[in-house]
Protein backbone atom coordinates (compact mmCIF):
# COMPACT_ATOMS: atom_id res chain seq x y z
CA UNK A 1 133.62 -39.32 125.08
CA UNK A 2 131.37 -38.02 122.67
CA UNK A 3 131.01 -34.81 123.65
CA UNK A 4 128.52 -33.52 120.80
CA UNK A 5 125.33 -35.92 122.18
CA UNK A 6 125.84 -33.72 125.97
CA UNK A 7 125.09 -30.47 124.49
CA UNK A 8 121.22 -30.58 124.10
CA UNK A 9 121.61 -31.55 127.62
CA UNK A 10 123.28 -29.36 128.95
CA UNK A 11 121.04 -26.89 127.72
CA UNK A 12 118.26 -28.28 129.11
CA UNK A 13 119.73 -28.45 132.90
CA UNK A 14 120.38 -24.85 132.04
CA UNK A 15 116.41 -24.57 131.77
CA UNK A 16 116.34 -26.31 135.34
CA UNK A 17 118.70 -23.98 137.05
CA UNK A 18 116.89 -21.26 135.62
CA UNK A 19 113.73 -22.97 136.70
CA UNK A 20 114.53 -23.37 140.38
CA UNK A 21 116.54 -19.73 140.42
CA UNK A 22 113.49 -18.35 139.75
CA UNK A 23 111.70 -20.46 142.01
CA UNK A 24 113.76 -18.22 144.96
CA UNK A 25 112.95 -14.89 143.41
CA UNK A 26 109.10 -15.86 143.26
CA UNK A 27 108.68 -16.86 146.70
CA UNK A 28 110.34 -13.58 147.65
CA UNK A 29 107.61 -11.66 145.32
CA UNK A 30 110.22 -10.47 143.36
CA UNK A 31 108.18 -10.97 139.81
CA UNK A 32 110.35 -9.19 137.58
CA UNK A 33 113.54 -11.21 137.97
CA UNK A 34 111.63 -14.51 138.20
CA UNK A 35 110.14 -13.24 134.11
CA UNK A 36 113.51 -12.85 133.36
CA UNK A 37 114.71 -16.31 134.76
CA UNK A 38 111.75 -18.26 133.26
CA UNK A 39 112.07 -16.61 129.96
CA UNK A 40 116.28 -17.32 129.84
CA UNK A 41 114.72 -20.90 131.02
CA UNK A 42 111.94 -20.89 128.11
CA UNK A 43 114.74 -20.07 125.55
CA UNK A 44 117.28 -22.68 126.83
CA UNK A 45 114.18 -25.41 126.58
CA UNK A 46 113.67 -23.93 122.72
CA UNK A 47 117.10 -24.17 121.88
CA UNK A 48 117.68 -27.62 123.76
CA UNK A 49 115.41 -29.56 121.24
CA UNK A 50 116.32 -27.40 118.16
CA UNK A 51 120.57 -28.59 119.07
CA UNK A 52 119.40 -32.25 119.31
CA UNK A 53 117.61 -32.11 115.91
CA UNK A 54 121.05 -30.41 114.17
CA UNK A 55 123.52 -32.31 116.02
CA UNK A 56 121.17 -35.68 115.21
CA UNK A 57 121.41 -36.71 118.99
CA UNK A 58 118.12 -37.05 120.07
CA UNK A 59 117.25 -39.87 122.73
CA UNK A 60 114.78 -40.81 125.76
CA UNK A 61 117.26 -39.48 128.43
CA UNK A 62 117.21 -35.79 126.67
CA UNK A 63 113.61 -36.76 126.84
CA UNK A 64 112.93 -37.12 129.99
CA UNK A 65 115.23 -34.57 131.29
CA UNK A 66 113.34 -31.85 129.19
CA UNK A 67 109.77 -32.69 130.90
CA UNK A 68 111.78 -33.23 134.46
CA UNK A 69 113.38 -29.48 133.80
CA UNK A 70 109.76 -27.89 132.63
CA UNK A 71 107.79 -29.43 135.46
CA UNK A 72 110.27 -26.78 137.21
CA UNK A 73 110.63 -23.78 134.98
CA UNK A 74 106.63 -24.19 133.86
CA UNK A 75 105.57 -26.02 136.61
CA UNK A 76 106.65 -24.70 140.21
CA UNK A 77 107.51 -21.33 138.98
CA UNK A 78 103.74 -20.61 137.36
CA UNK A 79 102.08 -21.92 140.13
CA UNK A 80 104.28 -20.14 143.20
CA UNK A 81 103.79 -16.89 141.09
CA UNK A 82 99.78 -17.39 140.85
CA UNK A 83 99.64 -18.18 144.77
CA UNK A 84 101.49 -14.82 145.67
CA UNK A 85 99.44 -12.99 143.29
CA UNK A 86 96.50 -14.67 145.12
CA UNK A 87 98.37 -13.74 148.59
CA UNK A 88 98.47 -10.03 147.14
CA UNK A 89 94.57 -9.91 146.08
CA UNK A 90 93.81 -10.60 149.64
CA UNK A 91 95.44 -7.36 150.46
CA UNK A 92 98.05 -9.40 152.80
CA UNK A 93 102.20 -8.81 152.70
CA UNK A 94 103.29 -11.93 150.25
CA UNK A 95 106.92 -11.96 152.04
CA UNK A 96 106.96 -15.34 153.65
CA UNK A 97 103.37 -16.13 154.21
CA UNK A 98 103.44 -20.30 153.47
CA UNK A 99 101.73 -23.07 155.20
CA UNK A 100 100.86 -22.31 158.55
CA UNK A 101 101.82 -18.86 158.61
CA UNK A 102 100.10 -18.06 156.06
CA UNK A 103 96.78 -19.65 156.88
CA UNK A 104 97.25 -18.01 160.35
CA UNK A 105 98.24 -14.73 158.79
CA UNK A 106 95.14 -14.51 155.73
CA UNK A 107 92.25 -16.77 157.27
CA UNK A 108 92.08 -18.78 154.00
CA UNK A 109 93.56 -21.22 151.83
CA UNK A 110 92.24 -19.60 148.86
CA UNK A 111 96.03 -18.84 147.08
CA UNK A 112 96.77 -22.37 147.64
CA UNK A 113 94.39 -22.47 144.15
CA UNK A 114 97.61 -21.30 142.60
CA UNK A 115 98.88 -24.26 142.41
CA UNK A 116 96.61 -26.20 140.38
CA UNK A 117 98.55 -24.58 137.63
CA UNK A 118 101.35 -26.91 139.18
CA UNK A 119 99.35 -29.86 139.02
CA UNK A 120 98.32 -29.45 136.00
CA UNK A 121 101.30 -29.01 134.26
CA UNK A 122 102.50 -32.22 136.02
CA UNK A 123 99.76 -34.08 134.09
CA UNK A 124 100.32 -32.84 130.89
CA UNK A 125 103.57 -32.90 130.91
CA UNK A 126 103.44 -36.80 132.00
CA UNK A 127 101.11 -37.35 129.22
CA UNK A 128 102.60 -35.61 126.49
CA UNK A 129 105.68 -38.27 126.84
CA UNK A 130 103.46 -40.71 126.23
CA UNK A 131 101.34 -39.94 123.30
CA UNK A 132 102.74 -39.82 120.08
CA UNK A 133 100.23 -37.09 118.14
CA UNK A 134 102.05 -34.69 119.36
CA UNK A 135 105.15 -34.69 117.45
CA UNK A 136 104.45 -32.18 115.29
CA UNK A 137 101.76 -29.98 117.17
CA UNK A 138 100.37 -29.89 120.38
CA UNK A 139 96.67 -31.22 122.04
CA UNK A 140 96.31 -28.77 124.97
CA UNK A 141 98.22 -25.61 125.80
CA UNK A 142 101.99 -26.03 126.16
CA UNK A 143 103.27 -25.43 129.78
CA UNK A 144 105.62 -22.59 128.51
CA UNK A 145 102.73 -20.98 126.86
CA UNK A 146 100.71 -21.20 130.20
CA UNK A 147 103.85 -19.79 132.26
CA UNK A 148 104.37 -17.16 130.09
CA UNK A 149 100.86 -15.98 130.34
CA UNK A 150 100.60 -16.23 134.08
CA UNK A 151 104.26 -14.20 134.52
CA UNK A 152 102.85 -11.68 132.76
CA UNK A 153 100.21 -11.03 134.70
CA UNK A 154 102.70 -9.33 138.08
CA UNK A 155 104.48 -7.65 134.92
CA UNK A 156 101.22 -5.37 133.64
CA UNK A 157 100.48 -4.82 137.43
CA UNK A 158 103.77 -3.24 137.74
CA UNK A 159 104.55 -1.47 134.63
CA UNK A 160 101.47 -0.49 133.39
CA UNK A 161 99.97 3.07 133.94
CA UNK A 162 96.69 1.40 133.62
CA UNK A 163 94.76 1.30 136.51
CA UNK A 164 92.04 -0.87 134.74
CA UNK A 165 94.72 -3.71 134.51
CA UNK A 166 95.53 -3.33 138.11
CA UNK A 167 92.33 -3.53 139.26
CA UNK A 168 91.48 -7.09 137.20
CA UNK A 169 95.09 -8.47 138.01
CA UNK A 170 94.44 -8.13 141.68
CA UNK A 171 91.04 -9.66 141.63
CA UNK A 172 90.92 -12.38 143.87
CA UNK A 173 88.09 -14.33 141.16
CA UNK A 174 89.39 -13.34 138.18
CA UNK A 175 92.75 -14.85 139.39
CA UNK A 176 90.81 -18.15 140.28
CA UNK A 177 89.24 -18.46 137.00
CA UNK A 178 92.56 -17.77 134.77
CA UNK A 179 94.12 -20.36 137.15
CA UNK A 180 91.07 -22.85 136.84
CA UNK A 181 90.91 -22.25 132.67
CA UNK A 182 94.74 -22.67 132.12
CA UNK A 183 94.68 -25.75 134.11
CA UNK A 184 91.99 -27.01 131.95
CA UNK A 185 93.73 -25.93 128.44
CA UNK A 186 96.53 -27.43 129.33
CA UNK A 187 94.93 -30.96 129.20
CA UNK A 188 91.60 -30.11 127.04
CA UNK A 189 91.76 -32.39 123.83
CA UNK A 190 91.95 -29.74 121.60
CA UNK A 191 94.58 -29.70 118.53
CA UNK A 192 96.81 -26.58 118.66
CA UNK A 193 99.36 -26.05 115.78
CA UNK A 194 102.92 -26.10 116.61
CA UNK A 195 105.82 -23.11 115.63
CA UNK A 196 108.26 -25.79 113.65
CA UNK A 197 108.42 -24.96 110.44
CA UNK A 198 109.37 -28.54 107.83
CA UNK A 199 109.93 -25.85 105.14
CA UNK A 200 109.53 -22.05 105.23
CA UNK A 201 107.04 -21.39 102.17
CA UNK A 202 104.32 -18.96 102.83
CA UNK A 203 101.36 -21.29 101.48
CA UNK A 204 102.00 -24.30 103.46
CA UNK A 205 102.71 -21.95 106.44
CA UNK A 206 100.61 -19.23 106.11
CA UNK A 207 98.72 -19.18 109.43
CA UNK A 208 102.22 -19.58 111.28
CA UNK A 209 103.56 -16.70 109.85
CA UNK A 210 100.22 -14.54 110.41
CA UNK A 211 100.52 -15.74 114.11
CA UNK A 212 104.36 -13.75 114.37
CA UNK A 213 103.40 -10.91 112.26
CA UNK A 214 100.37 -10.07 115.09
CA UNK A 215 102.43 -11.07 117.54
CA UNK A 216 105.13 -8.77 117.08
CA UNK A 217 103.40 -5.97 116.11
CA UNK A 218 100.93 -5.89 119.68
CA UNK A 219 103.99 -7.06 121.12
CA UNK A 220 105.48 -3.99 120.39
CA UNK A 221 102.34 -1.67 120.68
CA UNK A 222 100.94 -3.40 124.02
CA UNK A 223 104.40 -4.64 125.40
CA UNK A 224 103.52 -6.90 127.94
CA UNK A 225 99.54 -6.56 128.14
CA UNK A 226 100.27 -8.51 124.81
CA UNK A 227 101.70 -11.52 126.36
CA UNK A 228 98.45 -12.93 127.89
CA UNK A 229 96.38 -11.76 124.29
CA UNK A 230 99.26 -13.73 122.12
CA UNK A 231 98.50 -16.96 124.45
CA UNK A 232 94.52 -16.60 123.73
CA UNK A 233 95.18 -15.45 120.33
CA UNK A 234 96.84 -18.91 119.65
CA UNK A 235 94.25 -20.95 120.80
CA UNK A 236 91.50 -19.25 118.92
CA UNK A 237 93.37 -19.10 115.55
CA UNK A 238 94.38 -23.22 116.68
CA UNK A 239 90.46 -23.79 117.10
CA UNK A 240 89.77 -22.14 113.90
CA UNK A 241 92.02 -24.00 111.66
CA UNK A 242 90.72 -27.30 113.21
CA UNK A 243 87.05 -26.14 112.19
CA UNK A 244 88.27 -25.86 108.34
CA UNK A 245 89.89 -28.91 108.62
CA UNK A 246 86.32 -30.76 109.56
């Protein structure tokens, strides 16, 4: 048995398990270990792909498993953790309100909005198997980038001392517009570079490396306020190259 060709995937079911952990914690509102699981997730999904290329072992099953393990971790997870923040704008207890109860125990289906961001990552995650121009960027916000953006969100409610952030997190509309917009990015035709780097020259990488410099350094100022601005941050420096490029 060659045991060298199983490592990617195993690294990728650990991406799953993390996934569907999480998937527990978020129902039960508890946001800050479901961050933690999605982000252990997110890095096991990095490193899968990275061991395939090294180890020369990539196929279609690793493939497939990859998009079947981030329709979980970036997926479900997203989309659970947007409905309960949509539970908590209507001023109701989160704990256990789904389906029926919930209906009965709000008045509305409005959180079940949330999971758009489900659906949507379905689609693009479907599609992105099947079109080849995305090898070496992306069309359309990755589903990890759209996760970590909406994880953050619980995150800044909790630990901020800001009371301006808490007040916009728990907005019922602002909630349904994020939700609406990261659905759309996720599948909007627009080119968004990619963080592989072929070679590791400055010229030929320049706005990569300008993307982690300002990254880390409101990363480290704004903690995790800066998670959402990184995501947006991305797609307007991504839109910006492509208008040079015209």
């Amino acid at each position: 048995m060659n045991i060298k060709k199983h490592i990617p995937n195993l690294l990728t079911l650990g991406n799953l398990l993390c996934g569907t952990i999480a998937i527990i914690f978020a129902i039960k509102g508890d946001f800050v270990t479901t961050a933690i699981l999605v982000a252990t997730g997110i890095g096991f999904d990095f490193f899968d792909g990275f061991a395939a290329r090294i180890l020369n072992v990539q196929g279609e099953l690793g493939k497939q498993l990859d998009s079947l393990a981030d329709m979980v971790t970036s997926g479900v997870v997203p989309g659970i953790v947007m409905l309960q923040l949509l539970v908590n704008a209507l001023n109701i207890d989160a704990a256990g309100y789904f389906g029926i109860d919930m209906y009965e125990s709000t008045g509305s289906y409005l959180p079940y909005i949330g999971l758009l961001l489900t659906l949507g990552a379905c689609y693009r995650l479907a599609n992105f198997n099947i079109d080849t121009r995305q090898s070496d960027s992306f069309i359309g916000i990755p589903t990890p980038a759209m996760t970590l953006f909406v994880i953050s969100l619980p995150l800044i409610a909790e630990f901020s001392a800001q009371s301006f952030y808490l007040d916009i997190i728990h907005n019922q509309y602002f909630l349904i517009l994020i939700t609406v917009l990261l659905t759309f990015l996720m599948n909007a035709e627009i080119p968004l570079f990619a963080l592989k780097f072929k070679t590791y020259g400055f010229k030929e990488n320049v706005l990569k490396y300008v993307f982690l410099l300002i990254s880390i350094l409101i990363l480290v100022v704004l903690k995790f306020v800066a998670i959402p601005l990184i995501i947006i941050m991305y797609v307007a420096l991504s839109m910006i190259n492509n208008l040079k490029k015209v």
